[in-house]
C-alpha atoms as a PDB file:
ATOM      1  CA  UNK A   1       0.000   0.000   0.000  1.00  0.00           C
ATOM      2  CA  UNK A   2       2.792   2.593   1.225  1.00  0.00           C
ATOM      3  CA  UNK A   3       4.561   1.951  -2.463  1.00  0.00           C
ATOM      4  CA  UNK A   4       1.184   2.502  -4.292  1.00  0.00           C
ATOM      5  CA  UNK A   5       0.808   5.626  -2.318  1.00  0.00           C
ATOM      6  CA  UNK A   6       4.204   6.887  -2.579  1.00  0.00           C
ATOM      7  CA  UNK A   7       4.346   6.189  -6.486  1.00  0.00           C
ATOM      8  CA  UNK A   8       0.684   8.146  -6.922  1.00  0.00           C
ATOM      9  CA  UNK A   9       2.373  11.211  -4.886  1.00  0.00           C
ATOM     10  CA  UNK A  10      -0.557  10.433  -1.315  1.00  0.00           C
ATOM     11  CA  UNK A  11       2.611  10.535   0.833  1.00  0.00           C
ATOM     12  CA  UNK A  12       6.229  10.810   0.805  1.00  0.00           C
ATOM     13  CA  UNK A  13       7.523   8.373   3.282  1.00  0.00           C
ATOM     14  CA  UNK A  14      10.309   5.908   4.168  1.00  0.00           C
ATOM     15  CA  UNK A  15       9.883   2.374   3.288  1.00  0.00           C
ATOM     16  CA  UNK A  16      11.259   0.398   6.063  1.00  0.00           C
ATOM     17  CA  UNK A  17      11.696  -2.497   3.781  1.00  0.00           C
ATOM     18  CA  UNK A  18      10.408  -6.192   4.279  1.00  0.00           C
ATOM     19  CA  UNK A  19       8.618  -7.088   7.528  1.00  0.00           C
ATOM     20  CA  UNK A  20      11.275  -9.815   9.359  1.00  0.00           C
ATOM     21  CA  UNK A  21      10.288  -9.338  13.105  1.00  0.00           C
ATOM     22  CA  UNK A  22       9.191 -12.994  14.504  1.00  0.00           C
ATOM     23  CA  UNK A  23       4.875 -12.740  14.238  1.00  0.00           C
ATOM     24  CA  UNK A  24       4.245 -15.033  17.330  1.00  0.00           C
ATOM     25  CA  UNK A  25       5.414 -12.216  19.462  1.00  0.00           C
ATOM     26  CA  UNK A  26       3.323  -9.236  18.549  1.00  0.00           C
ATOM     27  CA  UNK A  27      -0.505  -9.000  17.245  1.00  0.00           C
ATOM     28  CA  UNK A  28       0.505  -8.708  13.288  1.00  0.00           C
ATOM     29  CA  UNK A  29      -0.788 -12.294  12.410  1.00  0.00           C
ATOM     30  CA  UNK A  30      -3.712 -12.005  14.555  1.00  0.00           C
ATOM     31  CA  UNK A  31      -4.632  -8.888  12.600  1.00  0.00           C
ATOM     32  CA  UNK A  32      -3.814 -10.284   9.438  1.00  0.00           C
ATOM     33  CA  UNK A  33      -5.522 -13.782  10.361  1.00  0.00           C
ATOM     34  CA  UNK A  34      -8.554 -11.806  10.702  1.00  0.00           C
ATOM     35  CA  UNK A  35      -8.621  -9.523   7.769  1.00  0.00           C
ATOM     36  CA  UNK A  36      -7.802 -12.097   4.816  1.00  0.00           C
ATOM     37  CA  UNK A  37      -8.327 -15.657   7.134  1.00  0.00           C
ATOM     38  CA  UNK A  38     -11.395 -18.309   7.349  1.00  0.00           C
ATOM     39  CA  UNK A  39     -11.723 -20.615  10.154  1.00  0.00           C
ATOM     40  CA  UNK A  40     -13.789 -23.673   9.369  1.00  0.00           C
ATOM     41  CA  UNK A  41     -15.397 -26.371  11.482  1.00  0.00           C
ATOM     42  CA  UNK A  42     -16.724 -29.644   9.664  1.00  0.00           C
ATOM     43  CA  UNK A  43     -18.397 -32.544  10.683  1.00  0.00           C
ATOM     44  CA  UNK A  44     -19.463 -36.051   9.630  1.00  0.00           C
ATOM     45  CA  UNK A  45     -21.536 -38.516  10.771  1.00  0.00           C
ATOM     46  CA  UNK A  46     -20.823 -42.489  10.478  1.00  0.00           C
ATOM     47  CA  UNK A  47     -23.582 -43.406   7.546  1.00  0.00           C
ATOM     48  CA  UNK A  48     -23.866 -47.213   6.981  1.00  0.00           C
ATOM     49  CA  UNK A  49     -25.062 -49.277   4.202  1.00  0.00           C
ATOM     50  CA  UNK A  50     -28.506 -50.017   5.159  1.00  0.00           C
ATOM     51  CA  UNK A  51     -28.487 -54.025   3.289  1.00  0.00           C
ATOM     52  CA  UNK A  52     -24.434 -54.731   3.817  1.00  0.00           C
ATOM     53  CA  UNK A  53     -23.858 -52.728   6.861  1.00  0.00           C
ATOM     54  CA  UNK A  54     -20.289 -51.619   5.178  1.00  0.00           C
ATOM     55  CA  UNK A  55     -19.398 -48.303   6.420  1.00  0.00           C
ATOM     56  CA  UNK A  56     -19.954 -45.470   3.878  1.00  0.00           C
ATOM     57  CA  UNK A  57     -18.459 -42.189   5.691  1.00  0.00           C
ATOM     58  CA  UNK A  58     -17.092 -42.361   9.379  1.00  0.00           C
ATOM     59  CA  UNK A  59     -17.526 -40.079  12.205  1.00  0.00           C
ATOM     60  CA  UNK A  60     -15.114 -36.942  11.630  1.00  0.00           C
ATOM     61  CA  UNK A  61     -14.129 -33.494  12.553  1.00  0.00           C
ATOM     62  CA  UNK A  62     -11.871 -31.269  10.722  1.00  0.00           C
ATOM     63  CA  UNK A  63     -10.192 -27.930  11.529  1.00  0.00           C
ATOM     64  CA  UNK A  64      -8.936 -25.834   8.657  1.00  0.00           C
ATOM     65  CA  UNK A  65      -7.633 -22.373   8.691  1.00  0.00           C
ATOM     66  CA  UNK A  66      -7.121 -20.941   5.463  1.00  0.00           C
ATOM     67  CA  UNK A  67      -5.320 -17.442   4.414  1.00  0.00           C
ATOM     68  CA  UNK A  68      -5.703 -16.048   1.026  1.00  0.00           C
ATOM     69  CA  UNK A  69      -3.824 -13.200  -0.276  1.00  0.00           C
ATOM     70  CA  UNK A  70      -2.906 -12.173  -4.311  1.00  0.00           C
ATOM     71  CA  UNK A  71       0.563 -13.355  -5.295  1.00  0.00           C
ATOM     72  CA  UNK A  72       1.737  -9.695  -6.020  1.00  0.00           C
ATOM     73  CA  UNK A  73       0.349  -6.396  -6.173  1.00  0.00           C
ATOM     74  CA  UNK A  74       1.670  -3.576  -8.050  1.00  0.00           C
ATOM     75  CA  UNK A  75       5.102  -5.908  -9.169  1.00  0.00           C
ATOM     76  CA  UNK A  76       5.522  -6.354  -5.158  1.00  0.00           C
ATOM     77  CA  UNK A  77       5.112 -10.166  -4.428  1.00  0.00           C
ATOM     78  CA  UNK A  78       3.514 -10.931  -1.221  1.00  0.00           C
ATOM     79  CA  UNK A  79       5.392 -14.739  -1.179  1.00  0.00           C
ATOM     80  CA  UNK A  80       7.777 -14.020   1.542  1.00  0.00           C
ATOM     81  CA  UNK A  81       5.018 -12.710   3.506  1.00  0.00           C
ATOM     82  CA  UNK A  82       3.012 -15.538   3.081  1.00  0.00           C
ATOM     83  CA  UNK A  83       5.932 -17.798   3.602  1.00  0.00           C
ATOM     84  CA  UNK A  84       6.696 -16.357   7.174  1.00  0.00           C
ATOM     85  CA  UNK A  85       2.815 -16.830   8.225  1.00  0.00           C
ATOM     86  CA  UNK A  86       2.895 -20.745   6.555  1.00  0.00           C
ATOM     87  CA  UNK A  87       6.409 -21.321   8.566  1.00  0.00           C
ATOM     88  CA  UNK A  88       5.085 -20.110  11.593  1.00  0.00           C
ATOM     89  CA  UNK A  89       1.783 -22.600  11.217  1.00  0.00           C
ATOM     90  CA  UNK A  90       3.412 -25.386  10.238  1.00  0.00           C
ATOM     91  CA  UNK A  91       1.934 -25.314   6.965  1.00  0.00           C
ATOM     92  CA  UNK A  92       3.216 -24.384   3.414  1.00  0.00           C
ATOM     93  CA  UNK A  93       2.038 -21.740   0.863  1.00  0.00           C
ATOM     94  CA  UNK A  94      -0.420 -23.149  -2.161  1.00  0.00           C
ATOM     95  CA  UNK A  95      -0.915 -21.052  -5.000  1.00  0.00           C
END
């Protein structure tokens, strides 16, 4: 945002450069977790064949967080950024 301003004369301020501080130690993922992120619950019941009695979908419960984000705006890629938040989960970065 602060590039897109500064190239479309808004503002005329220093870029501190690429955001490296570690994210579980201040509020930055929460905030960003909550702007661009999706937390989904699912269940499933067990559902058996009525004439066999073979099992056709088992009890389940899944937890997914999911983040999505553009791959670059304005030439600026946002895959390091997205890279930090996926190390930090234990996850990795689909595109």
């Amino acid at each position: 945002m602060l590039t897109w301003l500064k190239t479309n004369g808004y503002v005329d301020i220093k870029s501190l450069g690429t955001y490296t501080s570690d994210m579980t130690r201040n509020s930055l993922l929460a905030g960003f977790i909550d702007a661009d992120g999706s937390f989904k619950i699912r269940t499933t019941e067990l559902k058996k064949n009525i004439d066999t009695g073979q099992i056709i979908t088992k009890n389940r419960i899944a937890c997914s967080l999911s983040i999505e984000q553009r791959k670059e705006k304005n030439s600026v890629s946002y895959l390091p950024l997205m890279s930090c938040i996926a190390t930090v989960l234990g996850a990795t970065v689909k595109f």
